[in-house]
C-alpha atoms as a PDB file:
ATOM      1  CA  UNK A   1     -80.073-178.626 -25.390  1.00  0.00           C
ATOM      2  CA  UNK A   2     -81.842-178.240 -28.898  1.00  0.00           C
ATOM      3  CA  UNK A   3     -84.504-180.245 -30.108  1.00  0.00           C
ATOM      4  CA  UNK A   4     -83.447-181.127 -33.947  1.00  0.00           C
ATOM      5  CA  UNK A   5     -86.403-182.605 -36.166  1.00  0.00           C
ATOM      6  CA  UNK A   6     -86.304-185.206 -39.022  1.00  0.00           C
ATOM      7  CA  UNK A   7     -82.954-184.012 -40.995  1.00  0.00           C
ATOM      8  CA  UNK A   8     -82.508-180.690 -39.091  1.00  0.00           C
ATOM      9  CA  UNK A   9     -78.679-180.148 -38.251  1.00  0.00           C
ATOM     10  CA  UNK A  10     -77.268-177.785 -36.130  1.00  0.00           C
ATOM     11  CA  UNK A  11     -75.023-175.274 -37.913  1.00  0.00           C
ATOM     12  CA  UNK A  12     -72.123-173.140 -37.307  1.00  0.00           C
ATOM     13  CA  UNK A  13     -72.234-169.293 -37.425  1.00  0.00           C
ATOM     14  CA  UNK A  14     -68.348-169.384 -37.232  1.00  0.00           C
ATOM     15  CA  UNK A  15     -67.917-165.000 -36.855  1.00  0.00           C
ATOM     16  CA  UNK A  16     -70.570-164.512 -34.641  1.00  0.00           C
ATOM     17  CA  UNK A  17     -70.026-168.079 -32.190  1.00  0.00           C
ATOM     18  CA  UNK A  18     -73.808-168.587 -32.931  1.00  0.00           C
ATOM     19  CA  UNK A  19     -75.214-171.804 -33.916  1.00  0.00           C
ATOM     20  CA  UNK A  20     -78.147-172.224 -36.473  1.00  0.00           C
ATOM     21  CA  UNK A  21     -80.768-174.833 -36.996  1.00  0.00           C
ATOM     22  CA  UNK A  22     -81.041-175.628 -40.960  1.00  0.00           C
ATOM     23  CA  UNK A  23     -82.072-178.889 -43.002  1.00  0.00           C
ATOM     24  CA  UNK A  24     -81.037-179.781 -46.124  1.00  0.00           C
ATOM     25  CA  UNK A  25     -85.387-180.103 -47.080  1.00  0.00           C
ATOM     26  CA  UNK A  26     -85.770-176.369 -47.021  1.00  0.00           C
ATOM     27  CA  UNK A  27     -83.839-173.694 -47.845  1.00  0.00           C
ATOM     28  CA  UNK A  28     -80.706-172.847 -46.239  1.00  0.00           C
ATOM     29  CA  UNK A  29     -79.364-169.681 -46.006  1.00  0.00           C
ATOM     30  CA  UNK A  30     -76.599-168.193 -48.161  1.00  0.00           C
ATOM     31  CA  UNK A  31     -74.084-166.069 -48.446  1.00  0.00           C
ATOM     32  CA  UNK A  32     -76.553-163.027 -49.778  1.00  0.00           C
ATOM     33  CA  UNK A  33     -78.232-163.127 -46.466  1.00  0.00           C
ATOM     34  CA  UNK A  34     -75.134-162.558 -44.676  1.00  0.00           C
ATOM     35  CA  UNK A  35     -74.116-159.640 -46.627  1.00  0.00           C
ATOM     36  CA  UNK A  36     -77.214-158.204 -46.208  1.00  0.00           C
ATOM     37  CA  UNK A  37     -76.586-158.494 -42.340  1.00  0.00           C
ATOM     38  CA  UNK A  38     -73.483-156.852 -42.799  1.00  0.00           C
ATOM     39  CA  UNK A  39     -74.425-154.377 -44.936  1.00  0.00           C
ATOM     40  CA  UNK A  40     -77.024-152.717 -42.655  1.00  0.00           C
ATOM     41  CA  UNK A  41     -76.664-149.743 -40.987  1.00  0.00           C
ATOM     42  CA  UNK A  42     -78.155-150.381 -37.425  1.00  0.00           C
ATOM     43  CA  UNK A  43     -78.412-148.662 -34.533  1.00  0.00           C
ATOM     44  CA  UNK A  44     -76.341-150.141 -31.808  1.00  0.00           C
ATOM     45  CA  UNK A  45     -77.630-148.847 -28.164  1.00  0.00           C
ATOM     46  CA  UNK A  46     -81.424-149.228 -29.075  1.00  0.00           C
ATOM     47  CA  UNK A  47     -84.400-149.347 -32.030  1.00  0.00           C
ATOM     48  CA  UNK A  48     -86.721-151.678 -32.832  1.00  0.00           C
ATOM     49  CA  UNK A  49     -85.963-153.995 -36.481  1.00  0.00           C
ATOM     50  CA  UNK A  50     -87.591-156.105 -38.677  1.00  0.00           C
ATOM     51  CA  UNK A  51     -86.674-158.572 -41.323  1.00  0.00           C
ATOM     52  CA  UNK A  52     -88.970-159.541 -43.574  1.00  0.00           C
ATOM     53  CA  UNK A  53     -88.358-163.431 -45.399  1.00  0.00           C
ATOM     54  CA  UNK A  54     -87.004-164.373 -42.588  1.00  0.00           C
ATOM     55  CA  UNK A  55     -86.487-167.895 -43.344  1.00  0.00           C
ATOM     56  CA  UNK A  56     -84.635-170.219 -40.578  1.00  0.00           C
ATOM     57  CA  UNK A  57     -84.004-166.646 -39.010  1.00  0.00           C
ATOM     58  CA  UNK A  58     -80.613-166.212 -39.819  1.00  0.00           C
ATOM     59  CA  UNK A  59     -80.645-162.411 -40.484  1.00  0.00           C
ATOM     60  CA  UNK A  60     -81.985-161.631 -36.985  1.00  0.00           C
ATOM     61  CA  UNK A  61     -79.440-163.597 -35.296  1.00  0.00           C
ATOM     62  CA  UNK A  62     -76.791-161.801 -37.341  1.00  0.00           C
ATOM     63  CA  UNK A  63     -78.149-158.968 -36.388  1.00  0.00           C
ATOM     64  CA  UNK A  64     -78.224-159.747 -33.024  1.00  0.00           C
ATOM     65  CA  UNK A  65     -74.602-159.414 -32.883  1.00  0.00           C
ATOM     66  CA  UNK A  66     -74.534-155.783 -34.248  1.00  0.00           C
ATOM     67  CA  UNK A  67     -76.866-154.276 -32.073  1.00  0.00           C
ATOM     68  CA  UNK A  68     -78.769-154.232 -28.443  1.00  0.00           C
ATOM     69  CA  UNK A  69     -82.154-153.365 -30.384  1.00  0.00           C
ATOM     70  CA  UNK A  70     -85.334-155.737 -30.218  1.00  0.00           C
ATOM     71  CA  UNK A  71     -85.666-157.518 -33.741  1.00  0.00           C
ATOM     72  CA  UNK A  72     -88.733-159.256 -35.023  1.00  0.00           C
ATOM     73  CA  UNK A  73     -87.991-161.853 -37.954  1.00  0.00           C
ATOM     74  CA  UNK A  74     -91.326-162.941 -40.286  1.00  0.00           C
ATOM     75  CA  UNK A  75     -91.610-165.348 -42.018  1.00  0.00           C
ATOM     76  CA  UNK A  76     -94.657-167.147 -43.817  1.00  0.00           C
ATOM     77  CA  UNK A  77     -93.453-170.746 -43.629  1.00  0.00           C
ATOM     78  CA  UNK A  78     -94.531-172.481 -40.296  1.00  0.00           C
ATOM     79  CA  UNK A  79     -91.703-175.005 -40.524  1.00  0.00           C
ATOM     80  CA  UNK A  80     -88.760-172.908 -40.795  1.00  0.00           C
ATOM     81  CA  UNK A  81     -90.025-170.141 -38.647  1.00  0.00           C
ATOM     82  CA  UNK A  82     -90.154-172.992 -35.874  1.00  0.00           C
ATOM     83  CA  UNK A  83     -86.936-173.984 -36.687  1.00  0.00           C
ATOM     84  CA  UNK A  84     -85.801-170.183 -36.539  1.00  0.00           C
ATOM     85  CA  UNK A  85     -87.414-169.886 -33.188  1.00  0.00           C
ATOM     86  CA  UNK A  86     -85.502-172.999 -31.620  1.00  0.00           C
ATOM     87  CA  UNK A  87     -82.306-171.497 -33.491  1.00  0.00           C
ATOM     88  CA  UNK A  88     -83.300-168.152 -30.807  1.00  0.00           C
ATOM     89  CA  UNK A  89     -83.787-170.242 -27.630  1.00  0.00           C
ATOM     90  CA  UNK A  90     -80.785-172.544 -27.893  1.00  0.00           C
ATOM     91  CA  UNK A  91     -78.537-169.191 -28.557  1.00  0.00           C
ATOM     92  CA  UNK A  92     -80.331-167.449 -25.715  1.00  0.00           C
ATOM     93  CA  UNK A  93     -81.762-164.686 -27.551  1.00  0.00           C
ATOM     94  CA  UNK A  94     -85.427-164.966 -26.365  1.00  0.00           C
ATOM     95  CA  UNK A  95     -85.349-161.558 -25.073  1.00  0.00           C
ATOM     96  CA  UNK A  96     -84.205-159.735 -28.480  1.00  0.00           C
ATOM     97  CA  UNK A  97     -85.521-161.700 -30.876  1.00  0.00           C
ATOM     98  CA  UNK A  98     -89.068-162.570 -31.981  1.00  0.00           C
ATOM     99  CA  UNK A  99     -89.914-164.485 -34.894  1.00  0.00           C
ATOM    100  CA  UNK A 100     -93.626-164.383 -35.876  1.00  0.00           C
ATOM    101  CA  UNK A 101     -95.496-166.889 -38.824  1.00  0.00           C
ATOM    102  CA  UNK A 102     -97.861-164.537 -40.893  1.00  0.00           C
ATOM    103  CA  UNK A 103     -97.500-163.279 -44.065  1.00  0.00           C
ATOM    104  CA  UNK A 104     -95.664-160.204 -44.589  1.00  0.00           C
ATOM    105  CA  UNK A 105     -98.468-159.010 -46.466  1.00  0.00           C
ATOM    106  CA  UNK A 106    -100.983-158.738 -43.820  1.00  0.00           C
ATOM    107  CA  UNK A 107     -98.537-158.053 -41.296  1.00  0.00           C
ATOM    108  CA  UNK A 108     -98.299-154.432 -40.662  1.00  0.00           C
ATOM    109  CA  UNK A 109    -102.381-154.530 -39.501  1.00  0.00           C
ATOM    110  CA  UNK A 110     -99.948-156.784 -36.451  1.00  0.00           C
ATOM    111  CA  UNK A 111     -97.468-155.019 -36.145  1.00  0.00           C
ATOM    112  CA  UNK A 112     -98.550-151.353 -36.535  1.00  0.00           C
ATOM    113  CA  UNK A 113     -97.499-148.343 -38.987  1.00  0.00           C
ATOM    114  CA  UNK A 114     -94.012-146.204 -38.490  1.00  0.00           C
ATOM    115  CA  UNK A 115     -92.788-147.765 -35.609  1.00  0.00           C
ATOM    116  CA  UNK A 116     -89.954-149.230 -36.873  1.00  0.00           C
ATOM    117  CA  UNK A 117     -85.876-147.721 -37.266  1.00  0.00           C
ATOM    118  CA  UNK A 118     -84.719-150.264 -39.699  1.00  0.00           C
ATOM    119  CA  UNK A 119     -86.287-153.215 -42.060  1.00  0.00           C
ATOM    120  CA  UNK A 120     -84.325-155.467 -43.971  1.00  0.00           C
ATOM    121  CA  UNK A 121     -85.392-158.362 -46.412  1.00  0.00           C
ATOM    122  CA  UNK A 122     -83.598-161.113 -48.568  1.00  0.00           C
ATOM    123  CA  UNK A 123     -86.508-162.160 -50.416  1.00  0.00           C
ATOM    124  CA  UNK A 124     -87.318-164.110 -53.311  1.00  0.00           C
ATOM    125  CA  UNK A 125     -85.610-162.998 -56.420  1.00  0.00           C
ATOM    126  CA  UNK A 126     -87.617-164.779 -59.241  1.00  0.00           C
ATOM    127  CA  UNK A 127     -90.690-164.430 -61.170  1.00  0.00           C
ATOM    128  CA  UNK A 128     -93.468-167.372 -60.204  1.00  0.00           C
ATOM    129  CA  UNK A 129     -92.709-169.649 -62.899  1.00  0.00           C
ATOM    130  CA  UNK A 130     -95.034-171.940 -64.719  1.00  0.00           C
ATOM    131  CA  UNK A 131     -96.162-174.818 -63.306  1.00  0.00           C
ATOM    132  CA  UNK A 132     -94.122-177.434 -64.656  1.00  0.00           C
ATOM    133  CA  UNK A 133     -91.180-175.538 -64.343  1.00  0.00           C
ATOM    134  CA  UNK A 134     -91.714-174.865 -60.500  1.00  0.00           C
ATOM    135  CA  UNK A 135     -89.229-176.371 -57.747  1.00  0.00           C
ATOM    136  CA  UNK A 136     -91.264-179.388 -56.573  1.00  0.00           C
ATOM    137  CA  UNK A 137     -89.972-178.814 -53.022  1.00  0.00           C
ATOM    138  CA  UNK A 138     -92.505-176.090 -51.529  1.00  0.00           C
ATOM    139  CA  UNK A 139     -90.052-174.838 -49.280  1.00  0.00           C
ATOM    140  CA  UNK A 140     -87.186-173.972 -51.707  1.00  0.00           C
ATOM    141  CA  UNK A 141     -90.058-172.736 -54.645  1.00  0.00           C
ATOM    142  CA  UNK A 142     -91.634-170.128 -52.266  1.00  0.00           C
ATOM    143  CA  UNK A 143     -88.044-169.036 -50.763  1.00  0.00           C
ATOM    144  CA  UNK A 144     -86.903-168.426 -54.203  1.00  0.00           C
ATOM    145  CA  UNK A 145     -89.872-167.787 -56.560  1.00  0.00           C
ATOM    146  CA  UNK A 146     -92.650-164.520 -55.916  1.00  0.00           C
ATOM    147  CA  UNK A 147     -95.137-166.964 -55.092  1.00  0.00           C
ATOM    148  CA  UNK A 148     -95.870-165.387 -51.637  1.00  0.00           C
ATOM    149  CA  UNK A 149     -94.868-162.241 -52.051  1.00  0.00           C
ATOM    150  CA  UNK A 150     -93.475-159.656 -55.254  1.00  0.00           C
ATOM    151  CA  UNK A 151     -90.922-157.064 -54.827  1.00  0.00           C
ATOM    152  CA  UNK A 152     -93.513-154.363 -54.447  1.00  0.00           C
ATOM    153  CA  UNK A 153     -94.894-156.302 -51.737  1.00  0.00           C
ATOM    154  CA  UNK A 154     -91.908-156.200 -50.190  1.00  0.00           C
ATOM    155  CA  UNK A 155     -90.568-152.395 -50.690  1.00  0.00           C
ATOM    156  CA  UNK A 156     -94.811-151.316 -49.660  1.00  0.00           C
ATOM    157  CA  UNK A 157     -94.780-152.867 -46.463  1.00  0.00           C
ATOM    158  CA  UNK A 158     -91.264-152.242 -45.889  1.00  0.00           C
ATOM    159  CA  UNK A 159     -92.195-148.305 -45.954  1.00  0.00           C
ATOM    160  CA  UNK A 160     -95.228-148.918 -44.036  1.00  0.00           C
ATOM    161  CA  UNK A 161     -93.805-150.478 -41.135  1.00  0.00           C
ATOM    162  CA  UNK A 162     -90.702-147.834 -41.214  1.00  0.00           C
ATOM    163  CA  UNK A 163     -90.745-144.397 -39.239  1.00  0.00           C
ATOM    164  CA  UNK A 164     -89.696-141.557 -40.955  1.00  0.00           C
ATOM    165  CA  UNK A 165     -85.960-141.617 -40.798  1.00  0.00           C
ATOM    166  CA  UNK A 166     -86.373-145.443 -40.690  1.00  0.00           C
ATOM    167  CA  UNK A 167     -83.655-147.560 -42.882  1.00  0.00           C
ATOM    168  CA  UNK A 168     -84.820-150.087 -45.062  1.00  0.00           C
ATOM    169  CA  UNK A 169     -82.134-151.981 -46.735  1.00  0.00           C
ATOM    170  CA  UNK A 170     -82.663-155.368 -49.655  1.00  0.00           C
ATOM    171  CA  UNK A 171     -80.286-157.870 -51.312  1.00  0.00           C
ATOM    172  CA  UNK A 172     -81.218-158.652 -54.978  1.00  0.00           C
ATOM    173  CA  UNK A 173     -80.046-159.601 -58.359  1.00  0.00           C
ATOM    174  CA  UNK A 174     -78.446-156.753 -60.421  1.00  0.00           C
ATOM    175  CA  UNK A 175     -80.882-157.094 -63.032  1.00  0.00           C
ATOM    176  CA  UNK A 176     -84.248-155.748 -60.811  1.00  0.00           C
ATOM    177  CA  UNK A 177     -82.009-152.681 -59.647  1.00  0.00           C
ATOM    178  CA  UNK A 178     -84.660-150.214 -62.026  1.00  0.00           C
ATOM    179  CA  UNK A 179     -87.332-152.131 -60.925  1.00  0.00           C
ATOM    180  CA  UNK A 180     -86.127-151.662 -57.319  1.00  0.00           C
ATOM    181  CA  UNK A 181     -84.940-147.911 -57.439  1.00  0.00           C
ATOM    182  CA  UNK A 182     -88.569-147.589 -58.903  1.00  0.00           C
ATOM    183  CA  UNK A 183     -90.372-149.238 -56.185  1.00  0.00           C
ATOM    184  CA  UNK A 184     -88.499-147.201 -53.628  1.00  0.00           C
ATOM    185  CA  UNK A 185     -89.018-144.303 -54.358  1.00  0.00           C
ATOM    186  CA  UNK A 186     -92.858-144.761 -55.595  1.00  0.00           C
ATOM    187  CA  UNK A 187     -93.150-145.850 -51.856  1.00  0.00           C
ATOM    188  CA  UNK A 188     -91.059-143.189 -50.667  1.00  0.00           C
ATOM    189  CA  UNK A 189     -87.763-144.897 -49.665  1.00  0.00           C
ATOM    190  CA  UNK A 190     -84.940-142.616 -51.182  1.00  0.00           C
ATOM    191  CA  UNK A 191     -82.353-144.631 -52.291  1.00  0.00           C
ATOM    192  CA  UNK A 192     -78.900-143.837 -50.518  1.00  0.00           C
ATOM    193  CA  UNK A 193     -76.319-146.475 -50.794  1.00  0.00           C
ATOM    194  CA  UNK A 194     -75.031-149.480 -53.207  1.00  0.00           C
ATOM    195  CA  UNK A 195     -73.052-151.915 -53.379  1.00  0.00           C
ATOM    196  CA  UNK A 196     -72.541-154.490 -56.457  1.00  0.00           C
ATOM    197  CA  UNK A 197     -71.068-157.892 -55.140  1.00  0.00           C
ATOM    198  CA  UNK A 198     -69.238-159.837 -57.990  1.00  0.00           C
ATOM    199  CA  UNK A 199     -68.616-164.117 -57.805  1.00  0.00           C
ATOM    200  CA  UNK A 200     -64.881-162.951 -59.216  1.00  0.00           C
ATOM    201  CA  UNK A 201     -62.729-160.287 -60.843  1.00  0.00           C
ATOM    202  CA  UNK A 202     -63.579-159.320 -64.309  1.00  0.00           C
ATOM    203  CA  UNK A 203     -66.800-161.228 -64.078  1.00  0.00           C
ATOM    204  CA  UNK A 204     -70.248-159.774 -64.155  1.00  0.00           C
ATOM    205  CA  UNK A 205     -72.075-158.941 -61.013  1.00  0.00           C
ATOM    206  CA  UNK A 206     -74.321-161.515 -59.803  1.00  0.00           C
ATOM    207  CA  UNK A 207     -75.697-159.645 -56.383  1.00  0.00           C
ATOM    208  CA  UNK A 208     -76.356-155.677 -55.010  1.00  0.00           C
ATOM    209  CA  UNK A 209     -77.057-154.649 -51.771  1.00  0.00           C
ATOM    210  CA  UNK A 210     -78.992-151.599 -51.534  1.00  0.00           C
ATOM    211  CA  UNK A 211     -79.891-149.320 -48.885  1.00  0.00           C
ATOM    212  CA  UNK A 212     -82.642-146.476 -48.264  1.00  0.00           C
ATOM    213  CA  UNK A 213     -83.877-143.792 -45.963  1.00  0.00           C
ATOM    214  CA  UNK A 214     -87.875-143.238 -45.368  1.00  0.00           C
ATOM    215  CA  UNK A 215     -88.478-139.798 -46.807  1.00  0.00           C
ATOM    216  CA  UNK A 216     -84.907-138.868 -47.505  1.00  0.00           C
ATOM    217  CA  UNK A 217     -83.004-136.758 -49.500  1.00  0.00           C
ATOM    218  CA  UNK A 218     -81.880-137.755 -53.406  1.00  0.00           C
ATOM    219  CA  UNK A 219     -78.520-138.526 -52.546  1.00  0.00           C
ATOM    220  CA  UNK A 220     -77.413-141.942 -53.605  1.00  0.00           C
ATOM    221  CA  UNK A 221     -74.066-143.304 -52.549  1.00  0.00           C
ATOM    222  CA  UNK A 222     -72.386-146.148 -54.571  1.00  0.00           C
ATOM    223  CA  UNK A 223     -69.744-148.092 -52.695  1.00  0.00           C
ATOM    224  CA  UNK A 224     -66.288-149.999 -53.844  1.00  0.00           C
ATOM    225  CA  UNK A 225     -67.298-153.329 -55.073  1.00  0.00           C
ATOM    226  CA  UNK A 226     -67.058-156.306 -53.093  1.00  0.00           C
ATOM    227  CA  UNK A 227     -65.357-159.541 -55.198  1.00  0.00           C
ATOM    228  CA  UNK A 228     -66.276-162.763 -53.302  1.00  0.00           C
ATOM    229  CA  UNK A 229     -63.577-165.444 -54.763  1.00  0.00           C
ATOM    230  CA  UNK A 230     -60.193-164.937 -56.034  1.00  0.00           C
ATOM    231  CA  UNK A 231     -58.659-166.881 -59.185  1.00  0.00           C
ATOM    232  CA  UNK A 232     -57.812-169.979 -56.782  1.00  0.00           C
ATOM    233  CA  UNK A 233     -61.574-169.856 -55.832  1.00  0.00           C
ATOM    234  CA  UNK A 234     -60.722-168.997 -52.592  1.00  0.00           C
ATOM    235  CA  UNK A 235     -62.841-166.701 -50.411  1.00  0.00           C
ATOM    236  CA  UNK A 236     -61.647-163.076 -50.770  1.00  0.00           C
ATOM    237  CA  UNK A 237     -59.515-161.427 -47.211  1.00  0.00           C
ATOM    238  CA  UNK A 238     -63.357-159.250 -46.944  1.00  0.00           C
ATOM    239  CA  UNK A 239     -65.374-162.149 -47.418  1.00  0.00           C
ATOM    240  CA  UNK A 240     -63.167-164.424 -44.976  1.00  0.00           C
ATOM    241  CA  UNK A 241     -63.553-161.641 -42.778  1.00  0.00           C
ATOM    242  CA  UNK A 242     -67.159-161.552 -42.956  1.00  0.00           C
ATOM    243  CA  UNK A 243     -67.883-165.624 -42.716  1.00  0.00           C
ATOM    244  CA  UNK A 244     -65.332-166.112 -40.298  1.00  0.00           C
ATOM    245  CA  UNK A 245     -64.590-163.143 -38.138  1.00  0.00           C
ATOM    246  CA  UNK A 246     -60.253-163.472 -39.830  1.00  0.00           C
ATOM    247  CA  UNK A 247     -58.658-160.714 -39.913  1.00  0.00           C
END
């Protein structure tokens, strides 16, 4: 049994036979997230991961499916990391999967330096806008705007909590890639693989996926694109395959 709160729901993870808690009050996850899962490199015996904006937890319990490693999701917002906790009880993941409220900023006095084999974070991809223009909903304006947290806070702490060796991997929008491939390797995460997701064919990218190795060598990979819908907007065979385990 789950305990489900005000409008919370209890969600599908269709691939993965997982089930999520989400509310249509605060932000859901999306597809980005679940690329990013997929995207990862993880190590599948053992290692210790952390995803940073961890929302409803989604990421970990994606995760949890790719690897026997312990994961710790944070996430600043007390509501949805209770609802991501429940989401790891009812799918009897307790063991693997921590999820701890703090800010992601402060965290790695917690959580400790270079300790950690891979760190992964969807986080938010806008500038704080002003005032009037912010999303009156809390939850959905600090899951997509920098108030919380910037990119740099992000890509610094991601390098702080990683051993050397350590994967860190980000989903973004194409057009902070410079800002991104700056940040990484100012905090000395070399940039090794990329991958440009595009809504359809001939259209312009909308997403990348990027991937990077704590203290590694310049050798960046970029990878065949990935094309989400087809003319009949449709879900593409790889993205079918991705949401829905079809093969």
């Amino acid at each position: 049994m789950v305990q489900l709160r005000e409008d919370e729901r209890l969600d599908y993870l269709l691939a993965e036979d997982l089930r999520i808690i989400q509310s249509p009050s605060v932000f859901a996850f999306s597809l980005d997230a679940v690329l990013l899962s997929k995207f990862v490199n993880v190590p599948i015996q053992k290692g210790k991961l952390v995803d940073l904006c961890s929302g409803n937890g989604i990421i970990p319990l994606l995760l949890s499916t790719r690897t026997k490693g312990s994961i710790i999701g944070v996430e600043i917002q007390e509501r949805l990391c209770d609802m991501a906790r429940r989401s790891v009880n009812y799918n009897e993941l307790s063991e693997q999967i921590e999820m701890i409220h703090g800010d992601l900023k402060e965290i790695v006095k917690e959580m400790g330096y270079s300790k950690y084999d891979v760190v992964t974070c969807n986080p938010p991809y806008f500038p704080t806008p002003s005032q009037e223009e912010i999303n009156k909903n809390e939850h959905y304006a600090i899951a997509r705007h920098e108030i919380m947290c910037n990119l740099e806070d992000v890509i610094r702490v991601s390098s702080q909590l990683l051993r050397q060796g350590g994967k860190a991997a980000f989903v973004h929008r194409p057009g902070r890639l410079m800002d991104i491939l700056s940040l990484m390797r100012q905090y000395h995460i070399e940039p090794k693989r990329l991958q440009f997701v595009y809504p359809k064919q001939n259209k312009e990218a909308n997403t990348i996926l990027i991937e990077g190795i704590k203290d590694g060598n310049p050798d960046l990979k970029v990878l065949p694109p990935l094309v989400v819908y087809n003319e009949q907007n449709e879900y593409n065979p790889d993205i079918r395959r991705i949401l829905y385990g079809e093969q």
